[in-house]
N, C-alpha and C. Protein backbone atom coordinates (compact mmCIF):
# COMPACT_ATOMS: atom_id res chain seq x y z
N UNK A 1 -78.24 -38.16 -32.81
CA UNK A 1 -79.60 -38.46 -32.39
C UNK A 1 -79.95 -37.54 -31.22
N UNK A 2 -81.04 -36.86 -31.21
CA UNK A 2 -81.87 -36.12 -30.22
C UNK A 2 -82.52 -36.72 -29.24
N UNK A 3 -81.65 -36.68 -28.07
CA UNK A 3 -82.39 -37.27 -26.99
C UNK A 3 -83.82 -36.73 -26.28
N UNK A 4 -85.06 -36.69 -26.62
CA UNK A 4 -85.91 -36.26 -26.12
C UNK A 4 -86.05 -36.11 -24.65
N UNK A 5 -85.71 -35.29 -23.59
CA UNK A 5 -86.01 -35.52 -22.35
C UNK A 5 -86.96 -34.14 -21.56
N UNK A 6 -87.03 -34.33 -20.41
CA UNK A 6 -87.95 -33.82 -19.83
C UNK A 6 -86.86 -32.20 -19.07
N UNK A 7 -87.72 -31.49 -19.49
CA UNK A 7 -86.73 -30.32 -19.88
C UNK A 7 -87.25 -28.98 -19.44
N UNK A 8 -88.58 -28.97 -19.29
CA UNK A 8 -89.45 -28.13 -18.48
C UNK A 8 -89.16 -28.10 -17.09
N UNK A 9 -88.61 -26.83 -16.26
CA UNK A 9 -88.19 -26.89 -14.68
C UNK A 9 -89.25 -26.60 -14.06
N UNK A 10 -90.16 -26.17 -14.49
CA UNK A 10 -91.62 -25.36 -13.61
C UNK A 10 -92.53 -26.69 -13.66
N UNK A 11 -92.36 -27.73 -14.31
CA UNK A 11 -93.14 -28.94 -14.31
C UNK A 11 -92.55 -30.75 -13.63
N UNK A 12 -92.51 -30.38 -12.38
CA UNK A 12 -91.92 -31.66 -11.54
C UNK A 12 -92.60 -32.45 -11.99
N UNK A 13 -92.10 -33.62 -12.46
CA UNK A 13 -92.76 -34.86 -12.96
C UNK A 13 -92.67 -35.76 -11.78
N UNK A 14 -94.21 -36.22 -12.02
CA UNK A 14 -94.50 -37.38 -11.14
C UNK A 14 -93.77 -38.80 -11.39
N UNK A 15 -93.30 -39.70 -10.42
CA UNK A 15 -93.05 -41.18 -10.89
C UNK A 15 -93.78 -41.53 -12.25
N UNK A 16 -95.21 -41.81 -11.75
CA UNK A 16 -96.12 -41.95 -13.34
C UNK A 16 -95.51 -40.78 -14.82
N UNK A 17 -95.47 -39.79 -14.48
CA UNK A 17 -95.25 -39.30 -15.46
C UNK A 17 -93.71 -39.81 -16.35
N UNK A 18 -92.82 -39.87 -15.19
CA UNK A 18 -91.76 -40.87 -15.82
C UNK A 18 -91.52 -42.03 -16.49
N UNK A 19 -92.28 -42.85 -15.35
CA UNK A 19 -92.32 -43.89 -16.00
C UNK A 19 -93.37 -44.00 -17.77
N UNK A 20 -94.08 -43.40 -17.58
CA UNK A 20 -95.15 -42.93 -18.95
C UNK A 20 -94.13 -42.51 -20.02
N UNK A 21 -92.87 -41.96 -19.96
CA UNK A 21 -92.08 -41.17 -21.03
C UNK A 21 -91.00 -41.97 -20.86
N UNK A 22 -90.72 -42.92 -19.64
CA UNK A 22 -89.19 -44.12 -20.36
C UNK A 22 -89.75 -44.96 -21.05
N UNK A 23 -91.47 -45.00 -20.95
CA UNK A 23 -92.10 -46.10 -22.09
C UNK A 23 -91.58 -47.39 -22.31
N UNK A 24 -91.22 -47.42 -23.27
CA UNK A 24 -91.01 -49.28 -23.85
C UNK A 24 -89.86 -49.77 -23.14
N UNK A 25 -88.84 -48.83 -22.48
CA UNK A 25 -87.60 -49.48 -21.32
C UNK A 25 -88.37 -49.29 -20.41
N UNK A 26 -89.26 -49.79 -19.61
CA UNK A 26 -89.78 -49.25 -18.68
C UNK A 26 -89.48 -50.85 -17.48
N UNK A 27 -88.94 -51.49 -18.21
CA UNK A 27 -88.74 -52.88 -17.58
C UNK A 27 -87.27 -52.89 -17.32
N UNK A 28 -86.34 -51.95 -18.35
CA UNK A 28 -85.16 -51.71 -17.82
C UNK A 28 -84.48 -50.77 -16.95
N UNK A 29 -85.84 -49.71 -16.32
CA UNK A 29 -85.97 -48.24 -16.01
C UNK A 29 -86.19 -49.04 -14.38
N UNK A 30 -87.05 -50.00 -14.40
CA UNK A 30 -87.19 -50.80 -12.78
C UNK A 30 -85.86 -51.11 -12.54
N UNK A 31 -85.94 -52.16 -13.57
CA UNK A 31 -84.64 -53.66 -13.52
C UNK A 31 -83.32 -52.57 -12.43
N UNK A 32 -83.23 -51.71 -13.23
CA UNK A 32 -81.53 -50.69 -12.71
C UNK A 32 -81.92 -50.10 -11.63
N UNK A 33 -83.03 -49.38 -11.15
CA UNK A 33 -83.79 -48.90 -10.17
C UNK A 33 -83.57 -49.74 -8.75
N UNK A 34 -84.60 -51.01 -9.09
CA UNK A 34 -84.44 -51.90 -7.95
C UNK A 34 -83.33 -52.20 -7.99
N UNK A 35 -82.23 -52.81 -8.59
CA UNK A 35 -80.71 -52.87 -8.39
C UNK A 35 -80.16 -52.27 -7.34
N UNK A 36 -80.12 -50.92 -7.71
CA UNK A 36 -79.57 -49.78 -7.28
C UNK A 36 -79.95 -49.68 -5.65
N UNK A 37 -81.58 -49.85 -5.65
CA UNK A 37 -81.81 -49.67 -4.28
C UNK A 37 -81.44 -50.91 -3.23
N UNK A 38 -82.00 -52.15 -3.65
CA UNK A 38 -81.36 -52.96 -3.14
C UNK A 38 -79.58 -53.57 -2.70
N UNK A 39 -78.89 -52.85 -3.39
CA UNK A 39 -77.75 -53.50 -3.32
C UNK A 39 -76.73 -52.26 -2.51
N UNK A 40 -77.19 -51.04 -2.39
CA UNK A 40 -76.73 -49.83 -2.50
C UNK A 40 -77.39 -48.80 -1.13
N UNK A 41 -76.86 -47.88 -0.34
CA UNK A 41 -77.71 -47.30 0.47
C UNK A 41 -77.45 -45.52 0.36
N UNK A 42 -77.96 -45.51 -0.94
CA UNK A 42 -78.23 -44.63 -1.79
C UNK A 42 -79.36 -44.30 -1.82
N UNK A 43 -79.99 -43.17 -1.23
CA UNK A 43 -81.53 -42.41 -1.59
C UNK A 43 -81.59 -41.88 -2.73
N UNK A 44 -82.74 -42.49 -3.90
CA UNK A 44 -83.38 -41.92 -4.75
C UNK A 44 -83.89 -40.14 -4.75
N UNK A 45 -83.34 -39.35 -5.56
CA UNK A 45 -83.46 -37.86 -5.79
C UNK A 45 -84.00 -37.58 -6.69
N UNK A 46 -85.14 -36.90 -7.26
CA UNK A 46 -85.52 -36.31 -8.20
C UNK A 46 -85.09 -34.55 -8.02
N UNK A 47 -84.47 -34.51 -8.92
CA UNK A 47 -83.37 -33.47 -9.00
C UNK A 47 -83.80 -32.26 -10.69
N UNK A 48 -83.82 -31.13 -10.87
CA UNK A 48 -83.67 -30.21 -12.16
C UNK A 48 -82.45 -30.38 -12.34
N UNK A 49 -81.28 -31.08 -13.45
CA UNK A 49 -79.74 -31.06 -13.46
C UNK A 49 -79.53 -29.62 -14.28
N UNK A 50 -80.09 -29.49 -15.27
CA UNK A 50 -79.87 -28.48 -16.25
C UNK A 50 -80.78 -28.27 -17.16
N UNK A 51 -80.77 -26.75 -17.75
CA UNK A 51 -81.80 -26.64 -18.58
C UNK A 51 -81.55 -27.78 -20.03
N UNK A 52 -80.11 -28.43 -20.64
CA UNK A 52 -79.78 -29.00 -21.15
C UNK A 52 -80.45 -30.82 -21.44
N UNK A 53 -79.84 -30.96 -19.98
CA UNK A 53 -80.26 -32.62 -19.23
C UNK A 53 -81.60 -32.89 -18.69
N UNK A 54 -82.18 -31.75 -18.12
CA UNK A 54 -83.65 -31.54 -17.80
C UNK A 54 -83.82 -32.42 -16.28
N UNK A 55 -84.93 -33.00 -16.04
CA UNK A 55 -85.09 -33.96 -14.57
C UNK A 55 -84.00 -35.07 -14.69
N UNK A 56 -83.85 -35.42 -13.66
CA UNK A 56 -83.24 -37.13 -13.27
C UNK A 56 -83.53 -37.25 -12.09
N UNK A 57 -82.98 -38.37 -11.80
CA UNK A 57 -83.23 -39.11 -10.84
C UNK A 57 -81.81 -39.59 -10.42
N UNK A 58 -81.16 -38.66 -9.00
CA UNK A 58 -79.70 -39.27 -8.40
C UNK A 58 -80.20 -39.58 -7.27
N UNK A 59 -78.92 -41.12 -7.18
CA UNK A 59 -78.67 -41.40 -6.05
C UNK A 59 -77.76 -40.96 -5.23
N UNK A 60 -78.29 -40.50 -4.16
CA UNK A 60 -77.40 -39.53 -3.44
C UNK A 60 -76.84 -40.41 -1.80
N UNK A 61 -75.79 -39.82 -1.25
CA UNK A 61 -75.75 -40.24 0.29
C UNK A 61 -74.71 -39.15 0.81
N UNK A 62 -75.01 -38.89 1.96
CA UNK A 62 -73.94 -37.92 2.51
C UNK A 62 -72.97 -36.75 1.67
N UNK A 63 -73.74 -36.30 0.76
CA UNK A 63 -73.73 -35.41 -0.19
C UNK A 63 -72.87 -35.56 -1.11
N UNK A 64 -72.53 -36.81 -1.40
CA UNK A 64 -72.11 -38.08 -2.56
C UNK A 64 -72.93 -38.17 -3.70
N UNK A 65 -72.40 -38.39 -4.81
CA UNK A 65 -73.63 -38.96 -5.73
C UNK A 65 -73.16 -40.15 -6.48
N UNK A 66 -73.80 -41.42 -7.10
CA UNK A 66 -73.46 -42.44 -7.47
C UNK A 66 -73.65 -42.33 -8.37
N UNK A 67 -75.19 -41.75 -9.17
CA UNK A 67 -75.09 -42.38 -10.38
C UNK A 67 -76.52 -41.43 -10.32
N UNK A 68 -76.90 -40.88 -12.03
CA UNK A 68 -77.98 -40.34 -12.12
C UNK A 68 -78.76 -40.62 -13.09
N UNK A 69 -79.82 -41.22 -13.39
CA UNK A 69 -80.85 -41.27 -14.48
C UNK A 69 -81.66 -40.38 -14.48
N UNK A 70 -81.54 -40.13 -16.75
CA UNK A 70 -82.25 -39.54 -16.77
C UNK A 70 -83.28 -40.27 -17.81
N UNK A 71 -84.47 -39.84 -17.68
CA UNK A 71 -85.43 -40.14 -18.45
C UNK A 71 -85.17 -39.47 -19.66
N UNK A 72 -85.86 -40.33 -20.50
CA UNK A 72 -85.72 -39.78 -22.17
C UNK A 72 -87.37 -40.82 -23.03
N UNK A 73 -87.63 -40.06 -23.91
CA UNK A 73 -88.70 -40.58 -24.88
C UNK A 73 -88.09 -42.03 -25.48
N UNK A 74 -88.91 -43.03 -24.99
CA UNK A 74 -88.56 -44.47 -24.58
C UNK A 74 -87.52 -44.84 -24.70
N UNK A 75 -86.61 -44.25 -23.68
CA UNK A 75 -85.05 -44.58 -23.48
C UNK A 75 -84.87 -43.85 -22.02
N UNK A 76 -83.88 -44.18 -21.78
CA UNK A 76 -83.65 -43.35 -20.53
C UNK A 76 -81.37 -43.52 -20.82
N UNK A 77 -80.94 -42.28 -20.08
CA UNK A 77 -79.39 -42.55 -19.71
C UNK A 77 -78.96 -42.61 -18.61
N UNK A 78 -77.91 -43.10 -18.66
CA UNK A 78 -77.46 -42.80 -16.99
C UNK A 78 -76.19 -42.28 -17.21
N UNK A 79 -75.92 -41.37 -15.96
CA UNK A 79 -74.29 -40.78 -15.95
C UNK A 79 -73.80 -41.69 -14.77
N UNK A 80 -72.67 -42.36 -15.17
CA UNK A 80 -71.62 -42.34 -13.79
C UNK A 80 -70.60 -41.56 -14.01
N UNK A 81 -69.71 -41.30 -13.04
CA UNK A 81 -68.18 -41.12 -13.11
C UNK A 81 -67.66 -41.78 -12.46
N UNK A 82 -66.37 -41.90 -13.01
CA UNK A 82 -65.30 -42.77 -12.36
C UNK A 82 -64.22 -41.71 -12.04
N UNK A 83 -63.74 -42.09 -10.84
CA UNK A 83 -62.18 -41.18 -10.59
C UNK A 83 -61.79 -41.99 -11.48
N UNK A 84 -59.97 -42.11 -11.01
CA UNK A 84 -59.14 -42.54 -11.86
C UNK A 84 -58.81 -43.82 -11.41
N UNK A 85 -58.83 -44.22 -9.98
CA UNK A 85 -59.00 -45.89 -9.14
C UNK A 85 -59.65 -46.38 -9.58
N UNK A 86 -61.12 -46.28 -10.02
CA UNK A 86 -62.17 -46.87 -10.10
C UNK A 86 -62.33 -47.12 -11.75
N UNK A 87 -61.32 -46.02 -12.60
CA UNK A 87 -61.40 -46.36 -14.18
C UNK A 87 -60.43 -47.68 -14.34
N UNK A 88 -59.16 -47.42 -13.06
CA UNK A 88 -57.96 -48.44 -13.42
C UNK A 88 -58.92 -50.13 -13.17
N UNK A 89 -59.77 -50.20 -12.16
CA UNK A 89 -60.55 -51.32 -11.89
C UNK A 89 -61.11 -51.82 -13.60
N UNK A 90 -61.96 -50.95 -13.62
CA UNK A 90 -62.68 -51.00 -15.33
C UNK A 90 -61.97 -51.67 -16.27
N UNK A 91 -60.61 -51.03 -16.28
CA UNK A 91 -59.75 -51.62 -17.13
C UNK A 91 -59.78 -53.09 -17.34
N UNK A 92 -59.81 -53.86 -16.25
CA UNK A 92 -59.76 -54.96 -15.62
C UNK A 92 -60.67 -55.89 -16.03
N UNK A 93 -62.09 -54.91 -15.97
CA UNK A 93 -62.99 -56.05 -16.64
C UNK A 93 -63.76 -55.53 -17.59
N UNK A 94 -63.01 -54.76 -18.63
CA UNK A 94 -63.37 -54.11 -19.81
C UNK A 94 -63.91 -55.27 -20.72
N UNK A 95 -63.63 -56.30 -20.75
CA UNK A 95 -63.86 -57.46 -22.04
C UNK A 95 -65.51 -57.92 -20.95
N UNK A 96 -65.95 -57.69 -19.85
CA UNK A 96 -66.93 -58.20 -19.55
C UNK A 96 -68.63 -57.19 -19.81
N UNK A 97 -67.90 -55.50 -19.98
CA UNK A 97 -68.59 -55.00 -21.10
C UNK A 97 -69.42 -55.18 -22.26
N UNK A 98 -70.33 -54.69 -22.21
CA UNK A 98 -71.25 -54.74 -24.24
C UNK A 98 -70.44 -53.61 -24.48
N UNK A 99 -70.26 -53.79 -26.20
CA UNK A 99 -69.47 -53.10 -27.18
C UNK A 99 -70.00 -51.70 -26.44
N UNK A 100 -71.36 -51.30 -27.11
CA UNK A 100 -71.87 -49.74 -26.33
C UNK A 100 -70.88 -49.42 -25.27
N UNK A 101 -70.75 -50.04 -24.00
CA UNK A 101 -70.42 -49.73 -23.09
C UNK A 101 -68.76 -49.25 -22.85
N UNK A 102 -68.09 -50.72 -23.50
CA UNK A 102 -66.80 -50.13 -24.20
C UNK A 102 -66.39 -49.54 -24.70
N UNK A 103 -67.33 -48.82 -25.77
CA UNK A 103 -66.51 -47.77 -26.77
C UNK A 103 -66.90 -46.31 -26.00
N UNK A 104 -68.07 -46.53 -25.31
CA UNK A 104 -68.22 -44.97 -24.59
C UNK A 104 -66.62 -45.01 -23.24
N UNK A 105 -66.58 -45.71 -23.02
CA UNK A 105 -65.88 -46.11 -21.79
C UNK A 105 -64.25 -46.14 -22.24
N UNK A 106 -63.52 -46.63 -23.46
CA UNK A 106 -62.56 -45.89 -24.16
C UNK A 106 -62.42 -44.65 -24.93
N UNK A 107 -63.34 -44.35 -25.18
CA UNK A 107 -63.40 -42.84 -25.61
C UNK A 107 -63.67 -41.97 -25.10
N UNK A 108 -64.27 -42.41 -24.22
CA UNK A 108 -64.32 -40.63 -22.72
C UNK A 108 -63.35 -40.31 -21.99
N UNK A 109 -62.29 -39.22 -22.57
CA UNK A 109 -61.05 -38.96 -21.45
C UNK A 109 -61.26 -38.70 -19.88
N UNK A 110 -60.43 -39.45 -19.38
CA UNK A 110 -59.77 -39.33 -17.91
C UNK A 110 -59.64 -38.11 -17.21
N UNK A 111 -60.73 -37.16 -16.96
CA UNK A 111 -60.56 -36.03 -16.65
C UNK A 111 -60.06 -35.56 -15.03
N UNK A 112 -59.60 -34.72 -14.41
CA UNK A 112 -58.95 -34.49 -13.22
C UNK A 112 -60.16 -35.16 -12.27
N UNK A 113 -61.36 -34.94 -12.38
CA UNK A 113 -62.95 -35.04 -11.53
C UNK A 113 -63.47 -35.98 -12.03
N UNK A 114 -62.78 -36.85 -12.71
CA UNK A 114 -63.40 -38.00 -13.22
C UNK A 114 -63.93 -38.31 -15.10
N UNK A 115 -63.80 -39.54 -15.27
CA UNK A 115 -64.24 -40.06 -16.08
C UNK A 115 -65.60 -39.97 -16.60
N UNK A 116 -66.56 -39.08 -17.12
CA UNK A 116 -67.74 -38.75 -16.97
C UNK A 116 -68.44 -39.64 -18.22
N UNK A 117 -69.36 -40.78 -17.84
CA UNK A 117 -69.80 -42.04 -18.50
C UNK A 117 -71.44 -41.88 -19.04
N UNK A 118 -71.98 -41.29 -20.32
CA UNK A 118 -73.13 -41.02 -20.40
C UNK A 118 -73.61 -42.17 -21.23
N UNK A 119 -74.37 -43.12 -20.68
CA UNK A 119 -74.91 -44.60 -21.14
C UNK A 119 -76.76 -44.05 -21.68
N UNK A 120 -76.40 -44.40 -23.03
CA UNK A 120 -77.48 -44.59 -23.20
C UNK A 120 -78.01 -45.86 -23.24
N UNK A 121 -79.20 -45.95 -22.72
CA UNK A 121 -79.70 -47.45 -22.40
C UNK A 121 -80.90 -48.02 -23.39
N UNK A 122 -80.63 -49.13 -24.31
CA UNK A 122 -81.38 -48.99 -25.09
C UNK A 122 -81.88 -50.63 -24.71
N UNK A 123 -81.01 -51.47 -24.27
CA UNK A 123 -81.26 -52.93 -23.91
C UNK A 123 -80.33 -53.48 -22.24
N UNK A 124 -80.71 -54.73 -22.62
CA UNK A 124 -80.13 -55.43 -21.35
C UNK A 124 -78.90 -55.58 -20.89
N UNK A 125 -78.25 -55.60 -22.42
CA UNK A 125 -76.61 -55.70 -21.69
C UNK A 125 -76.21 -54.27 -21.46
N UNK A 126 -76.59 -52.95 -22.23
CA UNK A 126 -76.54 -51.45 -21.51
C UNK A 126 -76.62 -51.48 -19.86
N UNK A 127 -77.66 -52.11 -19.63
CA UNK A 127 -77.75 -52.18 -17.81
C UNK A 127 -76.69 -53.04 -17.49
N UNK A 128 -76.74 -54.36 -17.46
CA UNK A 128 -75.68 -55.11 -16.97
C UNK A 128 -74.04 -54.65 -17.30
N UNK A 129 -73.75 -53.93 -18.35
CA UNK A 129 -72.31 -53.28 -18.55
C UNK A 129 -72.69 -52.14 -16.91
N UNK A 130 -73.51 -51.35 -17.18
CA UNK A 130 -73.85 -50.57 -16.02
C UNK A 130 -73.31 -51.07 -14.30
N UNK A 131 -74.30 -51.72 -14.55
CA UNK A 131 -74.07 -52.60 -12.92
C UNK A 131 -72.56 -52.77 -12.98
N UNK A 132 -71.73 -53.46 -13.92
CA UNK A 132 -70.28 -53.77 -13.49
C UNK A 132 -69.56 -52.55 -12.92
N UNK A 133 -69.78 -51.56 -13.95
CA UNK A 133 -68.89 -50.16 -13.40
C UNK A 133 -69.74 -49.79 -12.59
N UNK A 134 -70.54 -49.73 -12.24
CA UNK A 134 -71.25 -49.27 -10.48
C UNK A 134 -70.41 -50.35 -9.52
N UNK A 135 -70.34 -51.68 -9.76
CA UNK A 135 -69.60 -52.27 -8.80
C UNK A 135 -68.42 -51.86 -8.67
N UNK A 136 -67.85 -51.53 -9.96
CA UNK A 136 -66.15 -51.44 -9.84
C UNK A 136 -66.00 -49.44 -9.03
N UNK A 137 -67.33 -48.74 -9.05
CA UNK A 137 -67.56 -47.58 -8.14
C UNK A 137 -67.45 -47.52 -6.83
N UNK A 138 -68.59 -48.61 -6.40
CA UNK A 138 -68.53 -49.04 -5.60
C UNK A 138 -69.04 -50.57 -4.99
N UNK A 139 -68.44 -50.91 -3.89
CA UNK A 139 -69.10 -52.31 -3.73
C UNK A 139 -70.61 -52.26 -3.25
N UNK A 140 -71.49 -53.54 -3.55
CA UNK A 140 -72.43 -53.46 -3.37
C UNK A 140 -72.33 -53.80 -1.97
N UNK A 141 -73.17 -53.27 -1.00
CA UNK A 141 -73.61 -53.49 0.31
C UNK A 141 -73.56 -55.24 0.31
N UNK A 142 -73.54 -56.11 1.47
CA UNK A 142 -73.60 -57.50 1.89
C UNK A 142 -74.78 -57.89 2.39
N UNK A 143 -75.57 -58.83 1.63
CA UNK A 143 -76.52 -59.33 1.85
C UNK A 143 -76.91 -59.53 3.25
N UNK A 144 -78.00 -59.56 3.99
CA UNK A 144 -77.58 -59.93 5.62
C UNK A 144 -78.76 -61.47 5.10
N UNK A 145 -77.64 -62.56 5.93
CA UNK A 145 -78.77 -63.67 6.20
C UNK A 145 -79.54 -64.20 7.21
């Protein structure tokens, strides 16, 4: 399947324009968004990755990166990586996974720089498998009360 994405570098897309082309996930394109920002102190990047991958959107910190979405014609993906600590965690709560999430997540070798995790997001448990391996990445920041 042909991931339609935004692929033009001379044409910075606006928020609107994004959100206009994740279309019908556009409730799962927030849902992971606000997640991310809230739980995480990770600045939002709109970034050119490649003429390949086209725009995304990483979260970046201290010249770190967590996790990057990209927009796609009503879909969007996200990349994480995992070192090899953070895959052995996974292991752990592999059965709390959606199938999608598992079979990308056993079939992507263990590379020296990491485990490189390309989620395509088509529903709800895609995000929520998401969120677990972002936690098992890293912990989420502590609520202050």
């Amino acid at each position: 399947m042909e991931y339609q994405r935004l692929l033009n570098k001379a044409a910075t897309p606006s928020e609107n324009d994004i959100k206009n082309y994740v279309g019908k996930r556009i409730d799962l394109w927030n849902y992971v968004h606000k997640y991310v920002i809230d739980n995480y102190d990770f600045k939002p990047e709109l970034a050119f990755w490649t003429k390949q991958y086209g725009w995304t959107i990483r979260y970046k910190k201290n010249g770190k990166t967590l996790c990057y979405f990209f927009p796609e014609n009503n879909a969007f993906s996200i990349l994480i990586v995992l070192g090899a600590n953070e895959s052995e965690k996974v292991k752990l709560l592999e059965d709390s996974l959606n199938r999608n999430v598992r079979d990308i997540f056993n079939t992507t070798e263990q590379l020296r720089d990491g485990r490189w995790l390309w989620i395509r997001v088509l529903d709800k448990t895609d995000v929520e498998s998401f969120i677990i391996l972002l936690n098992a990445k890293r912990k989420p920041k502590k609520a202050i009360n």
